[in-house]
C-alpha atoms as a PDB file:
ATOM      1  CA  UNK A   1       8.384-174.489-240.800  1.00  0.00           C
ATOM      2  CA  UNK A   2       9.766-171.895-242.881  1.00  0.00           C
ATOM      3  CA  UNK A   3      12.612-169.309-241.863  1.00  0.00           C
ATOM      4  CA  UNK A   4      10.531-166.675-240.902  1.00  0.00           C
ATOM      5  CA  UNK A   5       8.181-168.184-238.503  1.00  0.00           C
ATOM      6  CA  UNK A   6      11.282-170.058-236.771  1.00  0.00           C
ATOM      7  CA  UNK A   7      13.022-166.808-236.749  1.00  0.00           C
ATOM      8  CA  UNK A   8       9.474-164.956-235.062  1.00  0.00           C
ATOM      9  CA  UNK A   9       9.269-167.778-232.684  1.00  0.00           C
ATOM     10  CA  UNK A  10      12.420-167.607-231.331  1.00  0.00           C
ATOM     11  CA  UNK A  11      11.802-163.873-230.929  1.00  0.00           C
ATOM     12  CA  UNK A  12       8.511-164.355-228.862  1.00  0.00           C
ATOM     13  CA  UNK A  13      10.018-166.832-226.732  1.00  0.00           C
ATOM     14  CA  UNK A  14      13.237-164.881-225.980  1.00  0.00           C
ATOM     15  CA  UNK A  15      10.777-161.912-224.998  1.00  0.00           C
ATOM     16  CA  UNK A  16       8.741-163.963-222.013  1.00  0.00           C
ATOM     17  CA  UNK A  17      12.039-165.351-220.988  1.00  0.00           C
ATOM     18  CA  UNK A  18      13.372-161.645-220.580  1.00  0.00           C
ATOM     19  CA  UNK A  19       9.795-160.785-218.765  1.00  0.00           C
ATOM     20  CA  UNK A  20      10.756-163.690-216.254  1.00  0.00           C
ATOM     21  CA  UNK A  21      14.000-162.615-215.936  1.00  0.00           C
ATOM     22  CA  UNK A  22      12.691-159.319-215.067  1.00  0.00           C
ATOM     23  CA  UNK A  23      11.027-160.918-212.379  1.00  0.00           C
ATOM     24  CA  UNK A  24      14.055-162.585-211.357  1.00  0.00           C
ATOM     25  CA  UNK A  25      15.803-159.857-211.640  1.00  0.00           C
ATOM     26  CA  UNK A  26      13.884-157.304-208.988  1.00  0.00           C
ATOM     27  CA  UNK A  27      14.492-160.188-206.132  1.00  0.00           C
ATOM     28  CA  UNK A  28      18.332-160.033-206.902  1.00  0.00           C
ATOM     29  CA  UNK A  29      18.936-156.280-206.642  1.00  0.00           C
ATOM     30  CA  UNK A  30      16.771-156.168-203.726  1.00  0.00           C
ATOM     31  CA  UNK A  31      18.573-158.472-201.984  1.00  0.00           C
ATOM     32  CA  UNK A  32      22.198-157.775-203.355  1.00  0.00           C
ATOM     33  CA  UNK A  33      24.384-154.370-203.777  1.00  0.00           C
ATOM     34  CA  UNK A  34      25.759-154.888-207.303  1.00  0.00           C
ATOM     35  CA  UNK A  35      28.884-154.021-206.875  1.00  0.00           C
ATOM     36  CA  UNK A  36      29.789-150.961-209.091  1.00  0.00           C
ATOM     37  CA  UNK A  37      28.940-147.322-209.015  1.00  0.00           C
ATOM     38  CA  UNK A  38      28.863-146.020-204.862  1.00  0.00           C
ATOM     39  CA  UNK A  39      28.866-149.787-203.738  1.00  0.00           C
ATOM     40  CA  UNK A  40      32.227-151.080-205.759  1.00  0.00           C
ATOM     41  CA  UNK A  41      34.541-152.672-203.876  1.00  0.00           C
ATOM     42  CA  UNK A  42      38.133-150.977-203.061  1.00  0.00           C
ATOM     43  CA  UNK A  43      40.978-151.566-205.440  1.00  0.00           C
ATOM     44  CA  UNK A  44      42.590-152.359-202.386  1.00  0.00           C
ATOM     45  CA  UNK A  45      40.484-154.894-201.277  1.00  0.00           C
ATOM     46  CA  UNK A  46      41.681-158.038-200.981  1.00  0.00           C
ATOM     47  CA  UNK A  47      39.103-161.775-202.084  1.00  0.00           C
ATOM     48  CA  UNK A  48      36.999-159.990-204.462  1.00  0.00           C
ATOM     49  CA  UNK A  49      34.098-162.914-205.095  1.00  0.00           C
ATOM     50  CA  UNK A  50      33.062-160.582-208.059  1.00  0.00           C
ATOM     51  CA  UNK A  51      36.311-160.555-209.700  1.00  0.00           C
ATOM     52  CA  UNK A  52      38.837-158.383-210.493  1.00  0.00           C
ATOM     53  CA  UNK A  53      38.003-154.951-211.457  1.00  0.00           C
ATOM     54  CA  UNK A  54      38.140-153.571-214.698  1.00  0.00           C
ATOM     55  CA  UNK A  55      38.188-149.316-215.035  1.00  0.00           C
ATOM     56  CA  UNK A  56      35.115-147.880-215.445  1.00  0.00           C
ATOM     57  CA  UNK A  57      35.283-146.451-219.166  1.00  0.00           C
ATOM     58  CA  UNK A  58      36.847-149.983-220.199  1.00  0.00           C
ATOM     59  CA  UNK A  59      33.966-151.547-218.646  1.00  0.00           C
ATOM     60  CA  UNK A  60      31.423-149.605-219.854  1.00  0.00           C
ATOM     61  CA  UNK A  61      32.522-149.424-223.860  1.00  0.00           C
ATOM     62  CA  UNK A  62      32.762-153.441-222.886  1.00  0.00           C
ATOM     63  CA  UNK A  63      29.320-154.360-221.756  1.00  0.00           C
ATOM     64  CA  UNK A  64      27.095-151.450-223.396  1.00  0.00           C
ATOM     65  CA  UNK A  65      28.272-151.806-226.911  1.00  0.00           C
ATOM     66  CA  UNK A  66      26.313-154.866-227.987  1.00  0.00           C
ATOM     67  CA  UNK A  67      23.200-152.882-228.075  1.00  0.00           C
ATOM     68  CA  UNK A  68      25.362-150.678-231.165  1.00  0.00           C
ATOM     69  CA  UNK A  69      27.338-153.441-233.312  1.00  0.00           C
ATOM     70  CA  UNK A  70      24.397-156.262-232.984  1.00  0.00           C
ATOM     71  CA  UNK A  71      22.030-153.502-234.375  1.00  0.00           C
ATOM     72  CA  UNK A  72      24.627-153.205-237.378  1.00  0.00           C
ATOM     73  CA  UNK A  73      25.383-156.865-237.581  1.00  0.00           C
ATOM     74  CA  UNK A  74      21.392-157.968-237.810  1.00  0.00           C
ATOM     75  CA  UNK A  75      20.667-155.150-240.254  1.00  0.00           C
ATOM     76  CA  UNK A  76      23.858-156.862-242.551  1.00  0.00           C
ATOM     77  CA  UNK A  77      22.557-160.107-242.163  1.00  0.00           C
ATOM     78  CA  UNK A  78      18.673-159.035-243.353  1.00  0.00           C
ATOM     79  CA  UNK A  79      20.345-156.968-246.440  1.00  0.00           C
ATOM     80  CA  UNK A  80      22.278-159.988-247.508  1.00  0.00           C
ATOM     81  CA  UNK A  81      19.716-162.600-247.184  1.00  0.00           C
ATOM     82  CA  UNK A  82      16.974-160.414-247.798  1.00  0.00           C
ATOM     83  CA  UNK A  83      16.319-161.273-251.510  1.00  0.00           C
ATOM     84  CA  UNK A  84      18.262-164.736-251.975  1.00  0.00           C
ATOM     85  CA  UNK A  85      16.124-166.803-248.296  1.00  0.00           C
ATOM     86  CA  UNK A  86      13.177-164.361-246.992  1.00  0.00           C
ATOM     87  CA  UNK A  87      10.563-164.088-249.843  1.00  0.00           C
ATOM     88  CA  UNK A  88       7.606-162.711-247.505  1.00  0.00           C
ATOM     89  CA  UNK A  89       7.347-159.005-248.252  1.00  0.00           C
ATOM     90  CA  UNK A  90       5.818-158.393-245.435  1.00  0.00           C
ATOM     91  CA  UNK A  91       8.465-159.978-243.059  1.00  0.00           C
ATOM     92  CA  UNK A  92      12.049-159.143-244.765  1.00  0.00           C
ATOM     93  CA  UNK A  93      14.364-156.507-244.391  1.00  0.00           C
ATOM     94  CA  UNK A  94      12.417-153.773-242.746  1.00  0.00           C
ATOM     95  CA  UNK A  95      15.164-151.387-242.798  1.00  0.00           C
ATOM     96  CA  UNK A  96      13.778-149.017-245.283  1.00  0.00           C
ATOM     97  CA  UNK A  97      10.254-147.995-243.787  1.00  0.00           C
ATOM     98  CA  UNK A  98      10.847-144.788-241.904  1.00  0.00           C
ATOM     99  CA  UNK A  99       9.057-145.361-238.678  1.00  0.00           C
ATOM    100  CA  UNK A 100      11.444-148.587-238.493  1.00  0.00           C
ATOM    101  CA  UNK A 101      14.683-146.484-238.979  1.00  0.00           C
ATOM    102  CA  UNK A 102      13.116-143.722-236.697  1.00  0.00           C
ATOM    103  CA  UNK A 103      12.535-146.458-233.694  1.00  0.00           C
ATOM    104  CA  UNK A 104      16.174-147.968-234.497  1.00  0.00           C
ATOM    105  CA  UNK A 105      17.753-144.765-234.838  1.00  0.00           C
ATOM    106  CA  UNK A 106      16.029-144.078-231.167  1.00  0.00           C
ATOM    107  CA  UNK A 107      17.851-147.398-229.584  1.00  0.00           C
ATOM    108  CA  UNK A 108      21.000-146.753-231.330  1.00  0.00           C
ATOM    109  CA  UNK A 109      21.669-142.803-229.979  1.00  0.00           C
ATOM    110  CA  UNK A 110      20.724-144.178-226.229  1.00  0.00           C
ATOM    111  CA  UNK A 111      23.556-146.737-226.936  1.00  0.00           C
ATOM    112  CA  UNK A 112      26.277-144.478-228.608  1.00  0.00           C
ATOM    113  CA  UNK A 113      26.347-142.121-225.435  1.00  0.00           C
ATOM    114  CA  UNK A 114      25.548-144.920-223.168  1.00  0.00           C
ATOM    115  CA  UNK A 115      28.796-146.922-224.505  1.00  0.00           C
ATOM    116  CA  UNK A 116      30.875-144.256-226.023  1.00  0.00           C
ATOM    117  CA  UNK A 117      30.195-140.638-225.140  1.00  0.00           C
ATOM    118  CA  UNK A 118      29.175-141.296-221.782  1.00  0.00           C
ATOM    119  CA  UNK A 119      32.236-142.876-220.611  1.00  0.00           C
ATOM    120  CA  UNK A 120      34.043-140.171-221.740  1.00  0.00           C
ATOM    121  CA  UNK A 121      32.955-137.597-219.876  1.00  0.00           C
ATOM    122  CA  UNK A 122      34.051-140.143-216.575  1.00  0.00           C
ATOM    123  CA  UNK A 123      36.000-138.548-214.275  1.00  0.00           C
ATOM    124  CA  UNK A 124      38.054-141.356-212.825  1.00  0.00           C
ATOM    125  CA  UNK A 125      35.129-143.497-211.394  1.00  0.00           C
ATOM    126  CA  UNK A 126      35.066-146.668-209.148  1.00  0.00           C
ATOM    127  CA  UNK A 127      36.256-149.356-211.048  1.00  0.00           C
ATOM    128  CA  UNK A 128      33.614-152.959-211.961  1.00  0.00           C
ATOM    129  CA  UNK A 129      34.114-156.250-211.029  1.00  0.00           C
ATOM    130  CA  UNK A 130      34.197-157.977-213.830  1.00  0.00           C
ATOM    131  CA  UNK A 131      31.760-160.567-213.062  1.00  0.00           C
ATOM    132  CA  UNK A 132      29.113-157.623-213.562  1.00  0.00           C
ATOM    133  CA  UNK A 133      30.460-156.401-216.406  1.00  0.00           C
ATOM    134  CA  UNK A 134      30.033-159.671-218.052  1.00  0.00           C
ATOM    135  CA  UNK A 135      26.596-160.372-216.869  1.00  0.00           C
ATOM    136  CA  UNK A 136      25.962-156.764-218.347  1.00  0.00           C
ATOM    137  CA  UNK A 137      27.501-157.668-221.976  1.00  0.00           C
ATOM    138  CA  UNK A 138      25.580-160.466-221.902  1.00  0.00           C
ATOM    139  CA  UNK A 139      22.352-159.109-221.292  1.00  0.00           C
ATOM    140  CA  UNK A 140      23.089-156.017-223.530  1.00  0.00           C
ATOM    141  CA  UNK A 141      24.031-159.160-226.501  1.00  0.00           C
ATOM    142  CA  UNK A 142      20.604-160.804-225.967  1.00  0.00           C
ATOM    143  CA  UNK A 143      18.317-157.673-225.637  1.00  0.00           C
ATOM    144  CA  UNK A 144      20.449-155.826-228.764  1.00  0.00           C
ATOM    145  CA  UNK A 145      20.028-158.866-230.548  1.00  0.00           C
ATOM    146  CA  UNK A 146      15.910-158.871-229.855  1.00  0.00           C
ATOM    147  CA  UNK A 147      15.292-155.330-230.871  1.00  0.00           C
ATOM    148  CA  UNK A 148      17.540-155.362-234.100  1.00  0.00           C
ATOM    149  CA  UNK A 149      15.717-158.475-234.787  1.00  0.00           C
ATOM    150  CA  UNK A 150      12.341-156.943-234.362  1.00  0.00           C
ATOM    151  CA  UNK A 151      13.260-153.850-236.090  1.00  0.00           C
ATOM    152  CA  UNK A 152      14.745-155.150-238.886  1.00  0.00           C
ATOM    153  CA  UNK A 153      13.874-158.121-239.967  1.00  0.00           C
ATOM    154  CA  UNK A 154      10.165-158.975-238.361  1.00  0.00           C
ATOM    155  CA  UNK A 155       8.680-155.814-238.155  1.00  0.00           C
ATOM    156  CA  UNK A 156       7.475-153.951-240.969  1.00  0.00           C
ATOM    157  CA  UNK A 157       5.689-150.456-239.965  1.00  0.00           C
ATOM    158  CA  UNK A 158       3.462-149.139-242.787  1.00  0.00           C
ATOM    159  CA  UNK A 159       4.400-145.185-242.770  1.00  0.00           C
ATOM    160  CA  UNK A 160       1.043-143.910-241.983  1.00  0.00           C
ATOM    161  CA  UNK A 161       2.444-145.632-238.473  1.00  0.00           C
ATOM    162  CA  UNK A 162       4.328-142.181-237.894  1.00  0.00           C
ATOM    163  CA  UNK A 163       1.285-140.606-237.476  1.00  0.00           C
ATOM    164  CA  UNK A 164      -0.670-142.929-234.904  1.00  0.00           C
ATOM    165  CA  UNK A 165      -1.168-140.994-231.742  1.00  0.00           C
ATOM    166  CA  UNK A 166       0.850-144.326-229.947  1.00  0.00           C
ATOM    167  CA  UNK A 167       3.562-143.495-232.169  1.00  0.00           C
ATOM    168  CA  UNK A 168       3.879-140.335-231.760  1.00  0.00           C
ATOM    169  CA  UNK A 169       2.957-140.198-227.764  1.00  0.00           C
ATOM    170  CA  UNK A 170       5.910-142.476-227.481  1.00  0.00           C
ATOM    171  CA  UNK A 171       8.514-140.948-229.217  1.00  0.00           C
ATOM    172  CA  UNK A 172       7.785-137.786-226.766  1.00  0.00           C
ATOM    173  CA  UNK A 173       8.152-140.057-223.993  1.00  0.00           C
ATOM    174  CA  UNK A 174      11.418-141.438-225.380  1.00  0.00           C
ATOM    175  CA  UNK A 175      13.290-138.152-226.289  1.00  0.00           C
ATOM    176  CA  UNK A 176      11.819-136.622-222.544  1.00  0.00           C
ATOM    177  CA  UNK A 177      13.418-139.482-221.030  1.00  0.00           C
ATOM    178  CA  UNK A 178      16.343-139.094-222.903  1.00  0.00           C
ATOM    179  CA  UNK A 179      16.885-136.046-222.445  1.00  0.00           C
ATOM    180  CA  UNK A 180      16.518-136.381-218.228  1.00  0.00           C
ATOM    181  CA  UNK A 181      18.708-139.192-218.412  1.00  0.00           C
ATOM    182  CA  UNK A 182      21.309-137.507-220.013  1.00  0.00           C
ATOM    183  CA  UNK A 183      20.876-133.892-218.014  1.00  0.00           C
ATOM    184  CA  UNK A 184      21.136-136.002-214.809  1.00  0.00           C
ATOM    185  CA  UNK A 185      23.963-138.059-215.757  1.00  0.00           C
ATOM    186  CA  UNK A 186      25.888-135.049-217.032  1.00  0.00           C
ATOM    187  CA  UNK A 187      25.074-133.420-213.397  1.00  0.00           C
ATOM    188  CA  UNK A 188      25.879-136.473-211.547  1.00  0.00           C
ATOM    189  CA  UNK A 189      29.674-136.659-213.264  1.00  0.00           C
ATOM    190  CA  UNK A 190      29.933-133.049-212.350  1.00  0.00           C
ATOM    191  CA  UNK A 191      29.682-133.823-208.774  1.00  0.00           C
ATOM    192  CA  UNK A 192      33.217-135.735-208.632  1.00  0.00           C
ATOM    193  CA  UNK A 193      34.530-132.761-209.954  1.00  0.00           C
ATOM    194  CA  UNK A 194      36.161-130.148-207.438  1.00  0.00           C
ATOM    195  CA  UNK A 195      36.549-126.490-207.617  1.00  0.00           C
ATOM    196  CA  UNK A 196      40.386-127.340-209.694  1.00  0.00           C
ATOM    197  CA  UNK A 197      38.072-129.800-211.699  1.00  0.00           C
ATOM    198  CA  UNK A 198      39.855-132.849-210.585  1.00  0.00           C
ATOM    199  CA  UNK A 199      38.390-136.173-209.728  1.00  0.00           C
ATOM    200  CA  UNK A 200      36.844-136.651-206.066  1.00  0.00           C
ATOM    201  CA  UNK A 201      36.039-139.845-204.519  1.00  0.00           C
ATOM    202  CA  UNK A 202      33.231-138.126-201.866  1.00  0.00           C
ATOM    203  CA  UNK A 203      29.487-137.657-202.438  1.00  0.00           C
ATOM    204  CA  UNK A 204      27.091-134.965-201.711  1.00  0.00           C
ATOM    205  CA  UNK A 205      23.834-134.316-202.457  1.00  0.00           C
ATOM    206  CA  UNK A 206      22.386-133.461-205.818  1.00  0.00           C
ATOM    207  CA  UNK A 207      20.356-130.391-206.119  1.00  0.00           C
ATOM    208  CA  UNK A 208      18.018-128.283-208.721  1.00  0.00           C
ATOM    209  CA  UNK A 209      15.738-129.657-211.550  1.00  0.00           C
ATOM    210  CA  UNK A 210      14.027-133.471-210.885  1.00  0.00           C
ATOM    211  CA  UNK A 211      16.765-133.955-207.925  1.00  0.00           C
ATOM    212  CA  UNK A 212      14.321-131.518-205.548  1.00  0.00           C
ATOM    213  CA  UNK A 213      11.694-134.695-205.786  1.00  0.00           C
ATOM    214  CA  UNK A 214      13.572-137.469-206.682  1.00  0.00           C
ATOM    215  CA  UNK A 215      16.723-138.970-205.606  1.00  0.00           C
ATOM    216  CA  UNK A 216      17.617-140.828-209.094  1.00  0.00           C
ATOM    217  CA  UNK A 217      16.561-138.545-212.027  1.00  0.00           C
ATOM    218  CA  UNK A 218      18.781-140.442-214.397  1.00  0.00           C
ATOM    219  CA  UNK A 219      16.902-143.737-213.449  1.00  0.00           C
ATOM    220  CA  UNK A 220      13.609-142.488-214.154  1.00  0.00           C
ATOM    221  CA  UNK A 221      14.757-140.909-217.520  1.00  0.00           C
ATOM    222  CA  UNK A 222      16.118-144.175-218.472  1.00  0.00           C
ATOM    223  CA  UNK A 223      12.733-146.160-217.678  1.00  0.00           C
ATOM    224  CA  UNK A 224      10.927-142.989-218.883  1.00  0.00           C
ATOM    225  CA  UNK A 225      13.022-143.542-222.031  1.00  0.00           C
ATOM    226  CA  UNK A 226      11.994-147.303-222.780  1.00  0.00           C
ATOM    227  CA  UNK A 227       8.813-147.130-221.632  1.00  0.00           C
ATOM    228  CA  UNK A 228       8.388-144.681-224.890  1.00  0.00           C
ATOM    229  CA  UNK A 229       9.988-146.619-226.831  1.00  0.00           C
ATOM    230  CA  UNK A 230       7.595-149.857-226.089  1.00  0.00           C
ATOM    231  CA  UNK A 231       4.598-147.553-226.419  1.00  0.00           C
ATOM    232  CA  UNK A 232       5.939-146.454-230.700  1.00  0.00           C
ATOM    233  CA  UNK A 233       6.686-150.116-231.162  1.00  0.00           C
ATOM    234  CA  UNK A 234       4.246-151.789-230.403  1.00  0.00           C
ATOM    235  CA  UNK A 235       6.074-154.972-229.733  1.00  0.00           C
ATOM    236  CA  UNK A 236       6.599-157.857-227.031  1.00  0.00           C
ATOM    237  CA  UNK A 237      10.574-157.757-227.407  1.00  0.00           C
ATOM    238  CA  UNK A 238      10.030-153.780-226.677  1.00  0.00           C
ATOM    239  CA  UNK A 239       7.878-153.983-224.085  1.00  0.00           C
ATOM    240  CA  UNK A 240       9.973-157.069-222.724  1.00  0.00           C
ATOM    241  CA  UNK A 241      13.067-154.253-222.319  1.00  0.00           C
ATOM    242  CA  UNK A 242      10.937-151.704-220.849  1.00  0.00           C
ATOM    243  CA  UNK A 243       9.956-154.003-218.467  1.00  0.00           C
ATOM    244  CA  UNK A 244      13.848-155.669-217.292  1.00  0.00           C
ATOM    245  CA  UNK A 245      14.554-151.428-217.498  1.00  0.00           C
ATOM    246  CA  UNK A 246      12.182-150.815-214.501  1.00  0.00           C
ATOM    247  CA  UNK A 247      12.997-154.298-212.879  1.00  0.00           C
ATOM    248  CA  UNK A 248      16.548-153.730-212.540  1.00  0.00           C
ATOM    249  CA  UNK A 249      16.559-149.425-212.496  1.00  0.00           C
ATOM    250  CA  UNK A 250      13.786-149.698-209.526  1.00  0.00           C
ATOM    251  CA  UNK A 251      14.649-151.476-207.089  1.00  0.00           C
ATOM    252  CA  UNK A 252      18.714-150.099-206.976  1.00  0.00           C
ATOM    253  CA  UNK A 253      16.934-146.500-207.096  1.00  0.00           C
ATOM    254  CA  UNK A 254      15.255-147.447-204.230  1.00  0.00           C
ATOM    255  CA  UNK A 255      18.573-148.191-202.661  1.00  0.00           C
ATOM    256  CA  UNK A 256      20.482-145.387-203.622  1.00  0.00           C
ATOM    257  CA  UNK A 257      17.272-143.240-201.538  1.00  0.00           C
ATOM    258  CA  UNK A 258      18.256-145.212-198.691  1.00  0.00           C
ATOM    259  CA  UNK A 259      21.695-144.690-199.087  1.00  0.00           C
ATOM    260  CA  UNK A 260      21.405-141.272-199.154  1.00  0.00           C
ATOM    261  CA  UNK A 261      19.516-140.973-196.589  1.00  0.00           C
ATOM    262  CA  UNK A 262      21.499-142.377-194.319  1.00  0.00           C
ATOM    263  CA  UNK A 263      24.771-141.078-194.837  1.00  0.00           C
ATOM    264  CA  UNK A 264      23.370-137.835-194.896  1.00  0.00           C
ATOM    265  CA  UNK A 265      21.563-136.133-191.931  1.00  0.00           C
ATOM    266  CA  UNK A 266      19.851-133.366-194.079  1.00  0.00           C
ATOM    267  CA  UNK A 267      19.013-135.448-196.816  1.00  0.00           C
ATOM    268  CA  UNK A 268      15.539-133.556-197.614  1.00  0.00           C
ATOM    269  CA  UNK A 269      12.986-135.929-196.647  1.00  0.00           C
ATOM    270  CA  UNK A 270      10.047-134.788-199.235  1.00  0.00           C
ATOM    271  CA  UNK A 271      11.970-136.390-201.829  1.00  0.00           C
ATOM    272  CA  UNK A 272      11.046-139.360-203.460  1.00  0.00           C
ATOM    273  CA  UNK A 273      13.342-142.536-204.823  1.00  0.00           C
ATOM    274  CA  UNK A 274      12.525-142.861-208.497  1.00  0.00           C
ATOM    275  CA  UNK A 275       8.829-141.507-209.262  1.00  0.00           C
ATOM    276  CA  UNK A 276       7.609-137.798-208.115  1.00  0.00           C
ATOM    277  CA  UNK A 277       5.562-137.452-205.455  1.00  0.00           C
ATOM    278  CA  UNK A 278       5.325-141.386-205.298  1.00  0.00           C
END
């Protein structure tokens, strides 16, 4: 067995194990509050069976940052052994067809705000156990390591790709759900802001845009987002993502709608968790 095919077999198999886990993974958060965001535990608290907590921009850089350096380190490795071990044309560095750079270029801008610019614009924030924020880095190793993979070493678009309606239909998709993810999460931070613009610990509800019919607009962007992004590819490891996205964005959206709605009394009741109108 040559280099290649091990190298595509490990790649299918890794994407049905992250399908499963996705499975997996939709029981869990049903059943358990991970513990960061509105359901972290107090600094103060004392036996912490997560562990101990780690601030919230530290944590974040931490865990989301895989998804950035193992695109970089994958698209070093193809370059190097591109020419001296990986003689199939049609499966070696894939780096230089332009629907491949536009589809990595696409993972790699979610990741930079996700990791960097996001946690930037923090204000304060609960701090994360970090039990989750290893579970997180792991995940974010694996799934960075499956789409540089696929991108850049096993997948090799032919450019008249770019202009396949699935192509183009999911690049929409992706920059729409980027762009609600991003709107929402900028709104969201500007909620634990007061009127000085300091940090505030208290919650109230979000209103205007997607928050009139749905209660998590930055979760639907974000499954919106990769959704798109499995449509352009084309690809099990894409489609693997896309699905874990919605099995682990879902079900907590669900409970952040049930959260709100009970700790608020005029919570409007017309809107929705995670999907309008659904």
């Amino acid at each position: 067995v040559d280099l290649m095919t091990s190298i595509e077999s490990t790649l299918l198999a890794s994407s049905w194990i992250m399908i499963f886990t996705g499975l997996c993974t939709i029981i869990a958060v049903y059943l358990i509050n991970a513990p960061y965001g509105r359901y972290a535990p107090s600094p103060s608290s004392k036996g912490n069976e997560w562990g101990f907590l780690v601030p919230p921009k530290v944590a974040w850089f931490i865990m989301e940052s895989p998804n950035v350096w193992m695109m970089a380190l994958v698209f070093v490795v193809a370059t190097v052994f591109d020419s001296c071990v990986i003689n199939d044309s049609k499966m070696g560095n894939s780096s230089s067809s332009l629907p491949n750079i536009i589809l990595a270029l696409c993972f790699l801008f979610h990741y930079i705000n996700r990791s960097i610019l996001y946690p930037l614009q923090m204000h304060g924030g609960n701090s994360m156990p970090i039990s989750v924020m290893l579970l997180a880095f792991t995940f974010c190793t694996w799934n960075g390591f499956n789409q540089a993979v696929s991108l850049l070493i096993v997948t090799k678009y032919p450019i008249n790709w770019m202009f396949n309606p699935q192509f183009i239909i999911g690049i929409i998709l992706f920059l729409g759900g980027f762009y609600i993810n991003i709107s929402a999460d900028k709104y969201l931070l500007s909620l634990k802001k007061n009127k000085q613009g300091s940090e505030t610990k208290s919650y109230s509800i979000p209103r205007g845009g997607l928050f009139e019919y749905i209660s998590c607009p930055n979760y639907f962007g974000e499954i919106l987002e990769w959704i798109g992004f499995a449509i352009a590819s084309s690809s099990l490891p894409a489609l693997a993502f896309a699905w874990y996205t919605f099995s682990n964005l879902f079900p907590r959206a669900i409970k952040h709608h049930q959260w709100y709605r009970e700790k608020f009394e005029d919570y409007p009741q017309h809107r929705k968790a995670v999907i309008p109108f659904v």
